[in-house]
C-alpha atoms as a PDB file:
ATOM      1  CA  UNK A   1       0.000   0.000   0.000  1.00  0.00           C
ATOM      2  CA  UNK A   2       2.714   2.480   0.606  1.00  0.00           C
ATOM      3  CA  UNK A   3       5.000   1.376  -1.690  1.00  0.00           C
ATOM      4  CA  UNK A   4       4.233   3.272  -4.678  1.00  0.00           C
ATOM      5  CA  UNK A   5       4.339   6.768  -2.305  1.00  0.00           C
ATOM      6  CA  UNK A   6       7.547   5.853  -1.398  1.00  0.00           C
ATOM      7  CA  UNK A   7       9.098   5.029  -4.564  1.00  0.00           C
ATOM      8  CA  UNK A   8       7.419   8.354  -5.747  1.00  0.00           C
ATOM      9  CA  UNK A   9       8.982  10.189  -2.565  1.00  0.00           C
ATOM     10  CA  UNK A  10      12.540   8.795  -3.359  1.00  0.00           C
ATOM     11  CA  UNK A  11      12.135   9.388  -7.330  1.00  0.00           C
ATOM     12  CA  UNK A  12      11.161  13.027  -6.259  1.00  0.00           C
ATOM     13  CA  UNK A  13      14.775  13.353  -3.772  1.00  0.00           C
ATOM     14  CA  UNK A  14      16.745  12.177  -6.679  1.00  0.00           C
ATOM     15  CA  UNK A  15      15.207  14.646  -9.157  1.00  0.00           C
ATOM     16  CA  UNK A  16      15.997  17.319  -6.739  1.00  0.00           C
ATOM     17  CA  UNK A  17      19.510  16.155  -6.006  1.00  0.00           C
ATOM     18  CA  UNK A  18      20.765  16.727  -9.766  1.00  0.00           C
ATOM     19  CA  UNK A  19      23.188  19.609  -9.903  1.00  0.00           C
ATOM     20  CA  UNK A  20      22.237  22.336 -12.025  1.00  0.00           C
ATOM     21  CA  UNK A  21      25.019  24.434 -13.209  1.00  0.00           C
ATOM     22  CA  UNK A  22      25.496  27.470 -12.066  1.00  0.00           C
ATOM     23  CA  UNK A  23      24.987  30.487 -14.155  1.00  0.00           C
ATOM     24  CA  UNK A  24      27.943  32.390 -16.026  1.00  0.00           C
ATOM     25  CA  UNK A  25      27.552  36.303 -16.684  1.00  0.00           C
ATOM     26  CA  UNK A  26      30.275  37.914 -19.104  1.00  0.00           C
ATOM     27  CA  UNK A  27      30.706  41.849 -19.891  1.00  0.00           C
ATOM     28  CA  UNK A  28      29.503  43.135 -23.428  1.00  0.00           C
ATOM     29  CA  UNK A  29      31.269  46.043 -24.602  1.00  0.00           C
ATOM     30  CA  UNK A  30      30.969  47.749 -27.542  1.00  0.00           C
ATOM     31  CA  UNK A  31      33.773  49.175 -30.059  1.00  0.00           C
ATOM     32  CA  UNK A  32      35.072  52.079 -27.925  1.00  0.00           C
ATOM     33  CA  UNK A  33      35.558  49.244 -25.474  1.00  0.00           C
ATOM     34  CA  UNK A  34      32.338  50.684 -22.955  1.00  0.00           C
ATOM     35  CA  UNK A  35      30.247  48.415 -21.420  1.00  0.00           C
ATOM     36  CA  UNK A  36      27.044  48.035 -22.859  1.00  0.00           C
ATOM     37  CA  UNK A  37      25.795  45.237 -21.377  1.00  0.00           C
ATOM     38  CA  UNK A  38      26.004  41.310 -20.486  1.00  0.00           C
ATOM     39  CA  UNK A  39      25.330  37.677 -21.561  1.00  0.00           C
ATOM     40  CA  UNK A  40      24.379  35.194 -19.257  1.00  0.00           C
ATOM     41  CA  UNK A  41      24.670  31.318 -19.976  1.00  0.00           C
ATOM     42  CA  UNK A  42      23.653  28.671 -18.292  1.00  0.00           C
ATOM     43  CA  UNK A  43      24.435  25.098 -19.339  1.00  0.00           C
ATOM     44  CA  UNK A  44      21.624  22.894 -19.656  1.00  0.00           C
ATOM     45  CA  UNK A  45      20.963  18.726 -20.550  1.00  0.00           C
ATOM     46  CA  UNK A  46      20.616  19.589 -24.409  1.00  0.00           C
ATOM     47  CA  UNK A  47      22.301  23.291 -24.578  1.00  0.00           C
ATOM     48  CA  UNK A  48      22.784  26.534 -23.591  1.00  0.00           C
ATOM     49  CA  UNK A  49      20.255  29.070 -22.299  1.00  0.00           C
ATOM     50  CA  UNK A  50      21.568  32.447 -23.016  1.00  0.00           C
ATOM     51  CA  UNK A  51      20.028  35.722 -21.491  1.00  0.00           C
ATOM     52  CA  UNK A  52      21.293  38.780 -23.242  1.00  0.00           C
ATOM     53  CA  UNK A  53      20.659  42.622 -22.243  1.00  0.00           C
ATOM     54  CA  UNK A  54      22.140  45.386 -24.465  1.00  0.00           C
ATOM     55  CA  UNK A  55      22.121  48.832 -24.494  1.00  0.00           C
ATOM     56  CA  UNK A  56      23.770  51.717 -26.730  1.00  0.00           C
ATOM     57  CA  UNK A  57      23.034  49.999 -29.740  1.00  0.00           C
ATOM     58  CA  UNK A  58      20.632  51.495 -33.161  1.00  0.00           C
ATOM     59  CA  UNK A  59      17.415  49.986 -32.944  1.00  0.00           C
ATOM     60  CA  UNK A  60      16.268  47.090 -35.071  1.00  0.00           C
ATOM     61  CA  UNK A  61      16.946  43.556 -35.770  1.00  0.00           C
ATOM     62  CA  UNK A  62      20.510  42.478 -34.827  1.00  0.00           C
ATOM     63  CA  UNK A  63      22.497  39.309 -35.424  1.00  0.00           C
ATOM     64  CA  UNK A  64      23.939  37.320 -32.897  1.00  0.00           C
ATOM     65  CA  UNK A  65      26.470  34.675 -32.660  1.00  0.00           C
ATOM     66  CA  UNK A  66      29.041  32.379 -31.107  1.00  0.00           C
ATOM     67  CA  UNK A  67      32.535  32.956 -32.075  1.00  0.00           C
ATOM     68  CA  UNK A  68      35.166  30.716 -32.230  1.00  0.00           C
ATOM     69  CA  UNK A  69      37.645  32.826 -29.636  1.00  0.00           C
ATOM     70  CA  UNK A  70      37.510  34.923 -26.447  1.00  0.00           C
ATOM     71  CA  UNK A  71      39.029  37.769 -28.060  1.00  0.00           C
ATOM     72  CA  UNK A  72      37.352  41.237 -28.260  1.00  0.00           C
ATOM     73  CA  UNK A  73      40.523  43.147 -28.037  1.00  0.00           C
ATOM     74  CA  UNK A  74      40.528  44.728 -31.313  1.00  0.00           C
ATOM     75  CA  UNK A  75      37.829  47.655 -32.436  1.00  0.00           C
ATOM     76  CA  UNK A  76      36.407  45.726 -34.851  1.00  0.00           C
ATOM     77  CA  UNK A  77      36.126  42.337 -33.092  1.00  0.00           C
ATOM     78  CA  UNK A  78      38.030  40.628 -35.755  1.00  0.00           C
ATOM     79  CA  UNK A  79      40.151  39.013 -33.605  1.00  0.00           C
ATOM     80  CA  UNK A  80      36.922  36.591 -32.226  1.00  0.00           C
ATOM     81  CA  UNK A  81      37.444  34.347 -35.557  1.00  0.00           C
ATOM     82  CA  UNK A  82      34.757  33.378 -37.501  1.00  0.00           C
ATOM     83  CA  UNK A  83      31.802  31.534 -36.019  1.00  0.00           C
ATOM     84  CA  UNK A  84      31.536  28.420 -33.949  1.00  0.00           C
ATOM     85  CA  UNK A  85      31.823  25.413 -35.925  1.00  0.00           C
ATOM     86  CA  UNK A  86      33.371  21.816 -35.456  1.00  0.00           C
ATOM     87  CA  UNK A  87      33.130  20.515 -39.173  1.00  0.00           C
ATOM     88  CA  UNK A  88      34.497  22.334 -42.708  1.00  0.00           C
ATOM     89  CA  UNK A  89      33.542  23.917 -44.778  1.00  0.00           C
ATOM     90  CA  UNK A  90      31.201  25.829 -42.307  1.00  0.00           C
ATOM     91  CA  UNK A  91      27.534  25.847 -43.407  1.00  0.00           C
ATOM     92  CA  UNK A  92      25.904  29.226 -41.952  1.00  0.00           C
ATOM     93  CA  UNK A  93      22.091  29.780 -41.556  1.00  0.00           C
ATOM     94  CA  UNK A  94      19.119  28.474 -39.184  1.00  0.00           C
ATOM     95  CA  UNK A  95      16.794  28.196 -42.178  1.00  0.00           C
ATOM     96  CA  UNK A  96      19.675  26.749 -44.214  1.00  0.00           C
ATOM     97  CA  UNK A  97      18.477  22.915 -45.516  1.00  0.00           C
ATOM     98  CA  UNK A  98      21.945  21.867 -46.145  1.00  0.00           C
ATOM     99  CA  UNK A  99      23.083  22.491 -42.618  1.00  0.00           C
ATOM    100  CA  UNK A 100      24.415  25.196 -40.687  1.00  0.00           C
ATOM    101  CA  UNK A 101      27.140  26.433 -37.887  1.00  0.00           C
ATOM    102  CA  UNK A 102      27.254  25.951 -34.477  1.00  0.00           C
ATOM    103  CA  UNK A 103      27.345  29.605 -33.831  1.00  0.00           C
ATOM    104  CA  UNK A 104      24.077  30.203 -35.348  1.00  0.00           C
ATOM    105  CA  UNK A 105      21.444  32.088 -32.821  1.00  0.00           C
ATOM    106  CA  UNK A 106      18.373  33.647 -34.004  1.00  0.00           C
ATOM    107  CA  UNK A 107      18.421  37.875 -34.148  1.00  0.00           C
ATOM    108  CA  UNK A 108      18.112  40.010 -30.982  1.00  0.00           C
ATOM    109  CA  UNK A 109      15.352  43.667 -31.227  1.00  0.00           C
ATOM    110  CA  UNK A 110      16.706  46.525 -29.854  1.00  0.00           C
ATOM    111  CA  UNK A 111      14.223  49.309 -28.857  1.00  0.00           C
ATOM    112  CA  UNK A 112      13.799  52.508 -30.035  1.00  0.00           C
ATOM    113  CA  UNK A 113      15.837  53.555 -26.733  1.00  0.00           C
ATOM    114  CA  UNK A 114      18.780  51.482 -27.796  1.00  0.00           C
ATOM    115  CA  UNK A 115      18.037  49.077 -25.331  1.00  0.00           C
ATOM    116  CA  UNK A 116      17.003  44.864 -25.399  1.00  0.00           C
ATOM    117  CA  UNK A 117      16.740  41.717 -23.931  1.00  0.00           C
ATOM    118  CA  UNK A 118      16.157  38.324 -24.725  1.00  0.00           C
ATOM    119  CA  UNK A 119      15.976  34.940 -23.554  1.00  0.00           C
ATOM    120  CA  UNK A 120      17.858  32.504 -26.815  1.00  0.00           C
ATOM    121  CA  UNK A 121      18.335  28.709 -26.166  1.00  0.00           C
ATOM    122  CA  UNK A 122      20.740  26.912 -28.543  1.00  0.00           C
ATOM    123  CA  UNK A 123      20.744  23.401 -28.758  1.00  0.00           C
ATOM    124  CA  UNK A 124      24.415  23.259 -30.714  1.00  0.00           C
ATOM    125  CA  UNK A 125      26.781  24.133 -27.702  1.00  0.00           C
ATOM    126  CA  UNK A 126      27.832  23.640 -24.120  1.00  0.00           C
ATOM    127  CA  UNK A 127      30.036  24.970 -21.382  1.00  0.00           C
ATOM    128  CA  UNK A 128      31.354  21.307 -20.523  1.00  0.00           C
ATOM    129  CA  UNK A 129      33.753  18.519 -22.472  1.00  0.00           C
ATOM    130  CA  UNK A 130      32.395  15.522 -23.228  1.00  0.00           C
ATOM    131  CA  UNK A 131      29.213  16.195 -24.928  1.00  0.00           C
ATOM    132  CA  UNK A 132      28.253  15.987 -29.037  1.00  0.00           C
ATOM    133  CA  UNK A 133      27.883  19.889 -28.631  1.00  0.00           C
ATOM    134  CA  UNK A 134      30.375  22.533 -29.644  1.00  0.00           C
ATOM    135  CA  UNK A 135      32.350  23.251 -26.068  1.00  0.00           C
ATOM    136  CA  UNK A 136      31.938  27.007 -25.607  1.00  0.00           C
ATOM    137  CA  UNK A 137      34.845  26.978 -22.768  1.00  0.00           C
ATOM    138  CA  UNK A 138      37.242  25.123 -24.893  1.00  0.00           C
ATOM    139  CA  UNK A 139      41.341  26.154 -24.779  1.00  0.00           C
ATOM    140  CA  UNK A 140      40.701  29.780 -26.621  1.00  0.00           C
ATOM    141  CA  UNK A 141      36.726  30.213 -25.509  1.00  0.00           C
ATOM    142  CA  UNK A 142      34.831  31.548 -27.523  1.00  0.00           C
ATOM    143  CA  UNK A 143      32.974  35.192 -27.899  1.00  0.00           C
ATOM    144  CA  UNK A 144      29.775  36.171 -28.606  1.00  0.00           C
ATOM    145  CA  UNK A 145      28.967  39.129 -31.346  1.00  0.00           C
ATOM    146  CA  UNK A 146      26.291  41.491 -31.742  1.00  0.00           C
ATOM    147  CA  UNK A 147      26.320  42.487 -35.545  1.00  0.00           C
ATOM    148  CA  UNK A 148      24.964  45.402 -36.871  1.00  0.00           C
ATOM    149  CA  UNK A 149      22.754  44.193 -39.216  1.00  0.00           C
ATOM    150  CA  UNK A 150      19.663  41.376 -38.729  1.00  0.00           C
ATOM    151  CA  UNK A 151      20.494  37.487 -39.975  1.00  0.00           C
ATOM    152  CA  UNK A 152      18.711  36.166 -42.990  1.00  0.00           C
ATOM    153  CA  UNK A 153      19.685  32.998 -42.165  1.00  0.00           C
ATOM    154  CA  UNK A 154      20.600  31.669 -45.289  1.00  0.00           C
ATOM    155  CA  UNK A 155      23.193  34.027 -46.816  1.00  0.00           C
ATOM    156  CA  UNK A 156      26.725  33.041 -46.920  1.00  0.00           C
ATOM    157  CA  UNK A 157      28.607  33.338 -45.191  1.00  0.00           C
ATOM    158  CA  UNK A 158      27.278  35.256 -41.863  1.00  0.00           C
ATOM    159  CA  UNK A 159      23.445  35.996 -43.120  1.00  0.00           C
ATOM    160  CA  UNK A 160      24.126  39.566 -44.635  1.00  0.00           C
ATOM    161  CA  UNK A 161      24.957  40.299 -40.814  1.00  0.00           C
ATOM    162  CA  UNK A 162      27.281  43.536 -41.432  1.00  0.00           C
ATOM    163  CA  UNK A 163      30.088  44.905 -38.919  1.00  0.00           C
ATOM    164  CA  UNK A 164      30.267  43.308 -35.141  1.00  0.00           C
ATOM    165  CA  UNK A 165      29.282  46.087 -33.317  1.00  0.00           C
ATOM    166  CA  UNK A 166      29.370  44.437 -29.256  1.00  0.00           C
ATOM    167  CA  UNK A 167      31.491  41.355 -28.125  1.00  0.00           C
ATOM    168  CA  UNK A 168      31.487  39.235 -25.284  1.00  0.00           C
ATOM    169  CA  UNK A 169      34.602  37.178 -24.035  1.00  0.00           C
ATOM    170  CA  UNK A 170      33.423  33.925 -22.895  1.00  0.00           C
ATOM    171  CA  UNK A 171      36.198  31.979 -20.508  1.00  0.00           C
END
């Protein structure tokens, strides 16, 4: 008679025993090197939840992506390497049938004050070894890059994405 509550109770302890991993907030700055705002990233079972605020930016659609260093040290953001990507030659493009990079994130609004957030999941990285995903905290890091321009997502070979116009160094 009890036995189901009990196997119920002790299924329920286990659930709440898994470790969840702990949040990780980086700086954005943008190409006079201010701070404009911050990514946070939280590792999940199938990805990475990102939350991203930004300020100081012209409003409209904006790209976003993974880069393949944590480098923002030039004006430009040049030195953050192309995008994420563990295979070449590097597909880009979410609506892309042929495939597309691991750096790939859908396009973040900024408000007529120069201001947005947004909550992006991507299902193509981690912040941990060992998993099928792109590893976001690998020997270099990686970066992630606010473009001035929306994605298409199709477009080679950034989605018509412009200039990178904010960076993030993610260690």
């Amino acid at each position: 008679m009890y036995r189901p509550s009990l196997l119920l109770i002790a299924s329920l302890a286990l659930v709440a025993a898994a470790p969840v991993a702990a949040p990780r907030t980086y700086a954005l700055k943008g190409a006079t090197g201010a701070a404009i705002g911050q990514v946070t990233l939280t590792d999940a079972p199938k990805g990475v939840l990102l939350h991203v605020e930004a300020h100081g930016l012209t409003p409209g659609w904006h790209a976003v992506h993974f880069h393949e260093k944590a480098d923002c040290s030039d004006a430009m953001f040049k030195s953050a390497g192309g995008h994420v990507h563990m295979m070449a030659p590097t597909v880009h493009g979410l609506l892309n049938s042929e495939a597309n990079d691991l750096g790939d994130l859908p396009n973040l609004f900024i408000g007529a004050d120069g201001s947005g957030a947004a909550e992006i999941f991507s299902p193509f990285v981690s912040l941990q070894a060992g998993t099928a995903r792109a590893n976001l905290l690998d020997a270099d890091g990686s970066a992630l890059v606010i473009h001035a321009m929306p994605d298409d997502y199709m477009t080679q070979p950034i989605g018509g994405a412009g200039t990178r116009v904010a960076c993030g160094e993610i260690r």
